[in-house]
Protein backbone atom coordinates (compact mmCIF):
# COMPACT_ATOMS: atom_id res chain seq x y z
CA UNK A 1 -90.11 108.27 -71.99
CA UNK A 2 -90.21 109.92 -68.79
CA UNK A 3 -90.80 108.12 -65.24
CA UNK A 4 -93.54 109.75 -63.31
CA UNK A 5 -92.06 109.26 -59.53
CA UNK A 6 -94.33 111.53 -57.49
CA UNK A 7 -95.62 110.48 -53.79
CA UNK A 8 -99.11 111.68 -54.38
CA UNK A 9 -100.29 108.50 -55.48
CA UNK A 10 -101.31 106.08 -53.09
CA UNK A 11 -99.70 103.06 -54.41
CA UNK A 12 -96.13 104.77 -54.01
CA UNK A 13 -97.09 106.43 -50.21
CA UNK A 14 -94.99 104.78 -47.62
CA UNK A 15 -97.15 101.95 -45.24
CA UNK A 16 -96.14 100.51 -42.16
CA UNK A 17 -96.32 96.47 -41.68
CA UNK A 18 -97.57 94.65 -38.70
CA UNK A 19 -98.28 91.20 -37.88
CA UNK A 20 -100.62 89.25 -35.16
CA UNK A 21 -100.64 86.13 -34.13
CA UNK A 22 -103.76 84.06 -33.90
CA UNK A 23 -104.00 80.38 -32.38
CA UNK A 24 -104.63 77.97 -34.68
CA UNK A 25 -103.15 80.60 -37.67
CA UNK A 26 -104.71 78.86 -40.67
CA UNK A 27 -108.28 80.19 -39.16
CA UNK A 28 -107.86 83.67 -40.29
CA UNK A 29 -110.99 84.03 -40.82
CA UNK A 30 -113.27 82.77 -37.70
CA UNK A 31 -115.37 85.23 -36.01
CA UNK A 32 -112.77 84.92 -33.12
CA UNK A 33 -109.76 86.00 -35.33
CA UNK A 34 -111.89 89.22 -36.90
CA UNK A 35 -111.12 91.90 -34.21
CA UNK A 36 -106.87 91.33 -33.60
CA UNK A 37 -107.31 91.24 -37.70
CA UNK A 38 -109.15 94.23 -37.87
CA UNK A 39 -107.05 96.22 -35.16
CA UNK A 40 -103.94 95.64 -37.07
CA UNK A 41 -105.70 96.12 -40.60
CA UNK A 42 -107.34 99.51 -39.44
CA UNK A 43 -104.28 100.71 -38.06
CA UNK A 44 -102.45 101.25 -41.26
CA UNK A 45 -105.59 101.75 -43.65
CA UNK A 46 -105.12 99.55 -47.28
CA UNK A 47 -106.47 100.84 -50.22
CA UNK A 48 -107.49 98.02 -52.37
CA UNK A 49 -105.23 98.32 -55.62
CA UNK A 50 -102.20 98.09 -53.65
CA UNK A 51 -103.05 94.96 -52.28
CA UNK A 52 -101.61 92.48 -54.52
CA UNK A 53 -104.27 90.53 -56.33
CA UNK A 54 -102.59 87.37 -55.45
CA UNK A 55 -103.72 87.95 -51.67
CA UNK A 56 -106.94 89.00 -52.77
CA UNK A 57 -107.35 85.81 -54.59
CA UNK A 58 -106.26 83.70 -51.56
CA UNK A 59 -108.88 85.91 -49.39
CA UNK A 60 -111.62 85.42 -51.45
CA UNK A 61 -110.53 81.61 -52.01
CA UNK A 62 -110.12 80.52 -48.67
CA UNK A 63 -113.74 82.37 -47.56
CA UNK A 64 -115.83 80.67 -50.21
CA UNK A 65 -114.16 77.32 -48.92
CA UNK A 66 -115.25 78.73 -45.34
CA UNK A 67 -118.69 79.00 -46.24
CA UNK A 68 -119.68 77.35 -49.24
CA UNK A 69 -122.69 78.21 -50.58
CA UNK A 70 -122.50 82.28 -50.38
CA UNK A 71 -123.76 84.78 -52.68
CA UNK A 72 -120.97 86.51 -54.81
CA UNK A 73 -122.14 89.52 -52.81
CA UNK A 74 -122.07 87.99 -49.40
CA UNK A 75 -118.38 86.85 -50.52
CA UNK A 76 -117.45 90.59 -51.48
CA UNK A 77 -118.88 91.67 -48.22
CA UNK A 78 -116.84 89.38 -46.28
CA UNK A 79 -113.61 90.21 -47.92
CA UNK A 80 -114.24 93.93 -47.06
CA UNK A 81 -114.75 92.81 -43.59
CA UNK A 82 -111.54 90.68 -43.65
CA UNK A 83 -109.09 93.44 -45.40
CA UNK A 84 -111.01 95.83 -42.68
CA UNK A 85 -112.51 97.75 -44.82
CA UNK A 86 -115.55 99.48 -42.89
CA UNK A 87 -117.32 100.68 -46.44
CA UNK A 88 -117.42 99.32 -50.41
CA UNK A 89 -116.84 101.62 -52.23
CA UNK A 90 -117.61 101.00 -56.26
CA UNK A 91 -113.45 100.45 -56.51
CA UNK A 92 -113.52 97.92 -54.61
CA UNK A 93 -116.92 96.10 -55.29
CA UNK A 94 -115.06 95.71 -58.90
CA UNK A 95 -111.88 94.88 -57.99
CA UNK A 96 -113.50 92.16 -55.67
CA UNK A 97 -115.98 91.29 -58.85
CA UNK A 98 -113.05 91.57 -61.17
CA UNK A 99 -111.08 88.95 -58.73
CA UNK A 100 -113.84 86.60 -58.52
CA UNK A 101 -114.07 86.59 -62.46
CA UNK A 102 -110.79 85.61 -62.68
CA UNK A 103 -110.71 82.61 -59.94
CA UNK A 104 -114.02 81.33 -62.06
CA UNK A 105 -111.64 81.91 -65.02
CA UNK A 106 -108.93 80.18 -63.17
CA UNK A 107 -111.42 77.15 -62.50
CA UNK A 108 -110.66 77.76 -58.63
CA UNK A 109 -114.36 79.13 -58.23
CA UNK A 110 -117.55 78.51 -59.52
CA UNK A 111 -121.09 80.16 -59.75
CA UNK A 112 -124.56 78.32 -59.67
CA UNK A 113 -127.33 80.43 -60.06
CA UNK A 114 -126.57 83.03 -57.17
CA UNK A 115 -124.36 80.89 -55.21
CA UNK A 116 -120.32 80.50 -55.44
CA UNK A 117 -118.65 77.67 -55.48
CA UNK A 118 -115.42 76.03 -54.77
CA UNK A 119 -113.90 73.86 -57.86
CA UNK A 120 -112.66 70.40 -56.16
């Protein structure tokens, strides 16, 4: 069976890598942290499916521990903000919704009512 190896897909286009440091570096996440994160994310700009779902997973993880308590929407809004993503498109709202599924599955999140949880 052929290989299809054309560039016109975005998962095989080229990106460039950056980093930035922010003091302390576990708060990735603080309201401090957003704009060097969103200068370096907006830089190169990340389309969602080539972001491996592992990192997803730790995004959405490590917000809901952040702020306990959020709606699953508020949590897929705050993702988008974190992987700089200035607008949700439907790809992403169910990628993010697919994600979250799949921590609940994982018994890493859970969901009361219209609230998401962290499992302990």
């Amino acid at each position: 069976m052929p290989v299809d190896t054309g560039t016109e897909r975005a998962w095989s286009a080229p990106y460039r890598t950056g980093s930035v440091l922010v003091s302390p570096r576990h708060e990735l996440h603080t309201p401090e942290a957003r704009p060097a994160l969103r200068k370096v994310l907006t830089q190169v700009p990340r389309k969602v499916l080539p972001i491996a779902p592992a990192e997803r997973h730790v995004a959405l993880y490590e917000l809901a521990v952040e702020c306990p308590g959020m709606s699953e929407d508020e949590l897929i809004k705050q993702a988008c903000e974190f992987f700089g993503w200035r607008r949700m498109g439907k790809d992403i709202r169910d990628c993010l919704a697919a994600d979250l599924a799949e921590l609940r599955r994982q018994r890493r999140l859970e969901r009361d009512v219209d609230r998401v949880g962290v499992v302990r």
